[in-house]
C-alpha atoms as a PDB file:
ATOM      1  CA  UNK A   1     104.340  15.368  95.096  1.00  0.00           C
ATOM      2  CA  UNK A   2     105.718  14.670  98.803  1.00  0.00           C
ATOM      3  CA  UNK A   3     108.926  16.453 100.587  1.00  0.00           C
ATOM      4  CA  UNK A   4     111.439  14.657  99.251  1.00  0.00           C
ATOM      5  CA  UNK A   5     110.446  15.925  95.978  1.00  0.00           C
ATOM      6  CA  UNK A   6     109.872  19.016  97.297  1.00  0.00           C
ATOM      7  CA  UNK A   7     113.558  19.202  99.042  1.00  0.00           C
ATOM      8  CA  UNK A   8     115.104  17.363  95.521  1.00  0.00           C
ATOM      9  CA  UNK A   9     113.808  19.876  93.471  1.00  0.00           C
ATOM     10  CA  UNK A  10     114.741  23.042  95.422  1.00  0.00           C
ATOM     11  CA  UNK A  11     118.297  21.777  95.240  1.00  0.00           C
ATOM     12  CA  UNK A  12     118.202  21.514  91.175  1.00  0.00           C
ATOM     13  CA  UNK A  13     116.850  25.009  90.948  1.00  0.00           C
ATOM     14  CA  UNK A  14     119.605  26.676  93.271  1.00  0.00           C
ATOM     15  CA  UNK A  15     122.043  25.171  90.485  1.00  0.00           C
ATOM     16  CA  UNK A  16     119.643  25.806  87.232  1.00  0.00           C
ATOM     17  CA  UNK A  17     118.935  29.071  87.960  1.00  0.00           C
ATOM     18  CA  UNK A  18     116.950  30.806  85.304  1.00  0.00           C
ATOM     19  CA  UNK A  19     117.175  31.641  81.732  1.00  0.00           C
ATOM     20  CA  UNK A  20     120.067  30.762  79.722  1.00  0.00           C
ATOM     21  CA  UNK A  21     121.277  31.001  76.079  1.00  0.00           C
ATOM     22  CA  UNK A  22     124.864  29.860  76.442  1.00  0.00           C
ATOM     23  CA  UNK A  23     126.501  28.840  73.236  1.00  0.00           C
ATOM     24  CA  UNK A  24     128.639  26.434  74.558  1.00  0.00           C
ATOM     25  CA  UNK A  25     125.891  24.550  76.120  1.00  0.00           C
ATOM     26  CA  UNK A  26     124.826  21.523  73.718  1.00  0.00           C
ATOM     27  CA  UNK A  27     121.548  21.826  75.185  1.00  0.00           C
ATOM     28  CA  UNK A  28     120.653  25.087  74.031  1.00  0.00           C
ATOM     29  CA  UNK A  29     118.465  27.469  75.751  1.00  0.00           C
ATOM     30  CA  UNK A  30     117.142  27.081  79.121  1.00  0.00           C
ATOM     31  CA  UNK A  31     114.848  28.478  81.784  1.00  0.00           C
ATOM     32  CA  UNK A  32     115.394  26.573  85.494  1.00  0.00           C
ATOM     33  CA  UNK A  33     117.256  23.734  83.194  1.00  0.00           C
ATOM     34  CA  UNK A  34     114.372  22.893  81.032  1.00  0.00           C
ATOM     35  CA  UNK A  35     115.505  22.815  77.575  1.00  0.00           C
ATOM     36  CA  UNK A  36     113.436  24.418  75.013  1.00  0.00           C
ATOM     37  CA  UNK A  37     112.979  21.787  73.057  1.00  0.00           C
ATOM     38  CA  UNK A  38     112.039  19.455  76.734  1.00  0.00           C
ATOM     39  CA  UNK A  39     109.519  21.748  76.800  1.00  0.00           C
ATOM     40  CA  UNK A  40     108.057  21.711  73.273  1.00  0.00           C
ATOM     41  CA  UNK A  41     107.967  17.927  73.826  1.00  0.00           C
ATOM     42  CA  UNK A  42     105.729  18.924  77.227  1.00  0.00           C
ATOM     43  CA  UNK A  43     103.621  21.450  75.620  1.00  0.00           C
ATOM     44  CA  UNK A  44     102.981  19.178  71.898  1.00  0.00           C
ATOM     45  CA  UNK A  45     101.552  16.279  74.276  1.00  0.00           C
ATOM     46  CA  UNK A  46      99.254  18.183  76.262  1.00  0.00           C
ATOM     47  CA  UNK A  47      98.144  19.784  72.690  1.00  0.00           C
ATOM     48  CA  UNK A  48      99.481  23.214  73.687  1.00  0.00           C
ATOM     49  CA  UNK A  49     101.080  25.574  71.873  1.00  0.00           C
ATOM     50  CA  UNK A  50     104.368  25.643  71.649  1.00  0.00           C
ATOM     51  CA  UNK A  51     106.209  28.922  73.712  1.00  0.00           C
ATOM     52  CA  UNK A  52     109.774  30.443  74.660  1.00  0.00           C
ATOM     53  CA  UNK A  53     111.044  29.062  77.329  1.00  0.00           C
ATOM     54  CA  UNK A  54     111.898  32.010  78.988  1.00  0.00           C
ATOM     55  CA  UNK A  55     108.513  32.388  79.713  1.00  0.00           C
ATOM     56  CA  UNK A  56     107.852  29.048  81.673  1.00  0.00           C
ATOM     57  CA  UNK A  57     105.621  28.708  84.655  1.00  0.00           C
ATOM     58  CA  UNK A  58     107.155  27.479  88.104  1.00  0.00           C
ATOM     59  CA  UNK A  59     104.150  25.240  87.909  1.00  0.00           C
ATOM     60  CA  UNK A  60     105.180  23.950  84.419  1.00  0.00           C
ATOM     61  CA  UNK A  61     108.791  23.622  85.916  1.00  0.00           C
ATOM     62  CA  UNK A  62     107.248  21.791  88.662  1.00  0.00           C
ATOM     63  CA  UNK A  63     105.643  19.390  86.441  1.00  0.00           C
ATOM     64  CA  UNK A  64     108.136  18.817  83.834  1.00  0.00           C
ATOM     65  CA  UNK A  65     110.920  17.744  86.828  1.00  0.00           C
ATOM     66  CA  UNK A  66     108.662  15.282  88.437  1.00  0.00           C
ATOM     67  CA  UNK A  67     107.166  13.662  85.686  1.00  0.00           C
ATOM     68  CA  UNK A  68     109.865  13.960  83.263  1.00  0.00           C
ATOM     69  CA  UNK A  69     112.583  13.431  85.632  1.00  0.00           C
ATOM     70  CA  UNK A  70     111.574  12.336  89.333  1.00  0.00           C
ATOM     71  CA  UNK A  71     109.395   9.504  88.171  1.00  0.00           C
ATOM     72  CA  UNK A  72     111.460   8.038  85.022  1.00  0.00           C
ATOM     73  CA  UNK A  73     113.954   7.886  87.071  1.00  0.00           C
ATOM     74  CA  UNK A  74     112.496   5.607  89.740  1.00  0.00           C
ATOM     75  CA  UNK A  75     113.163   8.333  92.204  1.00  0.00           C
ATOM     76  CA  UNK A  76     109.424   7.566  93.523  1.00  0.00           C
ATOM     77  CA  UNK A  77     111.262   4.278  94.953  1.00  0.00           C
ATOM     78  CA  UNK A  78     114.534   5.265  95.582  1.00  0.00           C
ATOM     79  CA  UNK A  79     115.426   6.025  99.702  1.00  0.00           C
ATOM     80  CA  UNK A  80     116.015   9.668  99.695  1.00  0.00           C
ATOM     81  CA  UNK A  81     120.179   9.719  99.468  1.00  0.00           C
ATOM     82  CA  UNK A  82     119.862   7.913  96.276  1.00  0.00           C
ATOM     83  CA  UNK A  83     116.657   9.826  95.096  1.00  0.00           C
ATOM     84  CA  UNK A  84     118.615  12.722  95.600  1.00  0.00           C
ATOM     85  CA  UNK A  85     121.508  11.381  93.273  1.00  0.00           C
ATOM     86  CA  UNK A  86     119.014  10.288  91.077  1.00  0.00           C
ATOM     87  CA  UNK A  87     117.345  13.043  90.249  1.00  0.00           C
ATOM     88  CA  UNK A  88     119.944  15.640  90.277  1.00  0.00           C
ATOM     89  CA  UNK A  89     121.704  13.105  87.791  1.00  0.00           C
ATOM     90  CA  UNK A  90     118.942  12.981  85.987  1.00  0.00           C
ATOM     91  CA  UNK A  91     118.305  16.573  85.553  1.00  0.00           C
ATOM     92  CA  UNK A  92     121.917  17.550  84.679  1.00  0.00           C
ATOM     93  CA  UNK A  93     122.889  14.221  82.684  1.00  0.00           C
ATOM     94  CA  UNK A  94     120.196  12.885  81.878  1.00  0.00           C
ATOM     95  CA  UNK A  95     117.578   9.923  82.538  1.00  0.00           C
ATOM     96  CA  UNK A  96     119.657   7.224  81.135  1.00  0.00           C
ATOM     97  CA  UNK A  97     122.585   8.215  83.314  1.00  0.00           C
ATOM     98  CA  UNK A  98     121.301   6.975  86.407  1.00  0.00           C
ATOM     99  CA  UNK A  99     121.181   3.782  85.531  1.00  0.00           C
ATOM    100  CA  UNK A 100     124.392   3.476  84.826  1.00  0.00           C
ATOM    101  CA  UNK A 101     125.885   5.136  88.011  1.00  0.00           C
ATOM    102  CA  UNK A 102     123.485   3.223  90.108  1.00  0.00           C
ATOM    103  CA  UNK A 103     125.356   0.127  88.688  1.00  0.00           C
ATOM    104  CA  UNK A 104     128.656   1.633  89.654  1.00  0.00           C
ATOM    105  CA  UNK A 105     127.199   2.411  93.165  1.00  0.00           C
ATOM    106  CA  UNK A 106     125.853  -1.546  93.486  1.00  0.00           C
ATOM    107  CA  UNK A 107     122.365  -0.082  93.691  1.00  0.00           C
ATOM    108  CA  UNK A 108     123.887   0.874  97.489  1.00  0.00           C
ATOM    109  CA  UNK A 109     127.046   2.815  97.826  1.00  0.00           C
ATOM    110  CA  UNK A 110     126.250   6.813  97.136  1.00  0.00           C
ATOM    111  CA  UNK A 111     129.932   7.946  97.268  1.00  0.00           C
ATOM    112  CA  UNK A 112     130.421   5.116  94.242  1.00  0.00           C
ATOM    113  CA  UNK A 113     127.845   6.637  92.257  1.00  0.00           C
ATOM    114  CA  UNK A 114     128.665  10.063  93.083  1.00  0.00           C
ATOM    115  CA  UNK A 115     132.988   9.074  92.153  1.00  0.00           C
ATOM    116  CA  UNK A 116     131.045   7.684  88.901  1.00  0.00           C
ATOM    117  CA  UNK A 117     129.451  10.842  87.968  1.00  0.00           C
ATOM    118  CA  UNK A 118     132.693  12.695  88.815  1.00  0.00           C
ATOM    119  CA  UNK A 119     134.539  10.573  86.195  1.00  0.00           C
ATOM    120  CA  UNK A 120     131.567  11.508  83.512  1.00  0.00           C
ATOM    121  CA  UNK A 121     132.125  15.043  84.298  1.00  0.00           C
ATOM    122  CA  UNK A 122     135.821  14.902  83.510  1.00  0.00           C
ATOM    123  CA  UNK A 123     135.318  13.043  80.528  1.00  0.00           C
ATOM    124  CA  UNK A 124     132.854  15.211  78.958  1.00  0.00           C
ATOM    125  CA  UNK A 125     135.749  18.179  80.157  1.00  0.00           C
ATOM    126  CA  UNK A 126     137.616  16.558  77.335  1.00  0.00           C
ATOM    127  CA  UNK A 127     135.940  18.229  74.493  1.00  0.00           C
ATOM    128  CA  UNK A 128     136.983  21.410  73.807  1.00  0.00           C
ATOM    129  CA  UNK A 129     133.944  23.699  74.809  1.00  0.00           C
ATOM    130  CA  UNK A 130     132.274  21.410  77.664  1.00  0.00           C
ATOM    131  CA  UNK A 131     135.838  22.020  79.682  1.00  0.00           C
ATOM    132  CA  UNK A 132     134.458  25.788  81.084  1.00  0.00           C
ATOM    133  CA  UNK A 133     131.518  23.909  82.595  1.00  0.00           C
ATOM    134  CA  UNK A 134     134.024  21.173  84.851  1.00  0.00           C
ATOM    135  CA  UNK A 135     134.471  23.640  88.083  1.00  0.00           C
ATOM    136  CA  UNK A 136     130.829  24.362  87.886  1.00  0.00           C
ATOM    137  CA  UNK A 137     129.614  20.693  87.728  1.00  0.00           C
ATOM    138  CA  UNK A 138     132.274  19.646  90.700  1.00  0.00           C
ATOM    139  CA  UNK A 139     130.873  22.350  92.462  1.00  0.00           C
ATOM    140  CA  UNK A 140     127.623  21.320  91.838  1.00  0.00           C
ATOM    141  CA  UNK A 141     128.229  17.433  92.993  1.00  0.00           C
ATOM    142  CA  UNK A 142     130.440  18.924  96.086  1.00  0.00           C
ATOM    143  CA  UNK A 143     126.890  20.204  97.126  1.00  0.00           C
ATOM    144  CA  UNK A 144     125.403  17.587  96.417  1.00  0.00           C
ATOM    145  CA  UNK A 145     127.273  15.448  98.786  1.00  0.00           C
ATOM    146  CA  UNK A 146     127.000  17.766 101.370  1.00  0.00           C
ATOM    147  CA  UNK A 147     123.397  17.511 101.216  1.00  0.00           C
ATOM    148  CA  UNK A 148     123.022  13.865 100.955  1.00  0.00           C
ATOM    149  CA  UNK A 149     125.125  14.009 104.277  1.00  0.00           C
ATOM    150  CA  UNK A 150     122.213  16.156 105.913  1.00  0.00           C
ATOM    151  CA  UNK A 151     119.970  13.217 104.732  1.00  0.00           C
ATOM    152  CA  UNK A 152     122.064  10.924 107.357  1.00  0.00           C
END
């Protein structure tokens, strides 16, 4: 696992954070924004047994991100601004997400994929009980750009 990695992942955790059971959250319960049932899925193929996630390992965490998230994500070949978007994407949206944004960003414009990713967030505001999380996620991407910018 090199820096970049390294630097990507300690900017997911300042906005994971650690254990949470919030009811409005369609993921469920979470512990540095693994979801239990990501980490069922983690634990079943490595023929563990399965555990709370409250009680994951930062070493687990570490795992989980870059093999899970880092590397299905391409982030492995990404430069770092758009490994950056990637994986935070990725982490908070999901795998498949990236993808799309990177085709709104022309596989080269960051503040394209980062206006995409705005307009997701606002959309998924929409429905009822995902509207508390908007300020939190725009907060979240308004960091996000203002590390990308420290990337040059």
């Amino acid at each position: 696992m090199n820096d970049l990695f390294k630097t990507a992942l300690q900017f997911v955790l300042k906005w994971e954070g650690g254990y949470v059971n919030n009811k409005n959250d369609k993921g469920g319960a979470t512990n540095y924004g693994i979801t239990q049932k990501t980490y069922n899925n983690w634990l079943c193929a490595r023929g563990c047994a399965y555990k709370d996630v409250r009680y994951i390992t930062e070493k687990e965490v570490e795992q989980i991100y870059y093999q899970n998230y880092w590397l299905k994500a391409g982030c492995d070949k990404m430069s770092p601004k758009f490994a950056l978007l990637a994986f935070d994407t990725a982490v908070n949206m999901g795998v498949s997400r990236v993808k799309q944004f990177m085709k709104a960003a022309q596989w080269k414009y960051p503040e394209k994929f980062i206006a995409a990713r705005r307009a997701k967030y606002e959309e998924f505001a929409q429905y009822g009980s995902q509207k508390i999380f908007l300020q939190g996620w725009l907060n979240r991407l308004n960091d996000l750009q203002i590390q990308l910018n420290k990337l040059g």
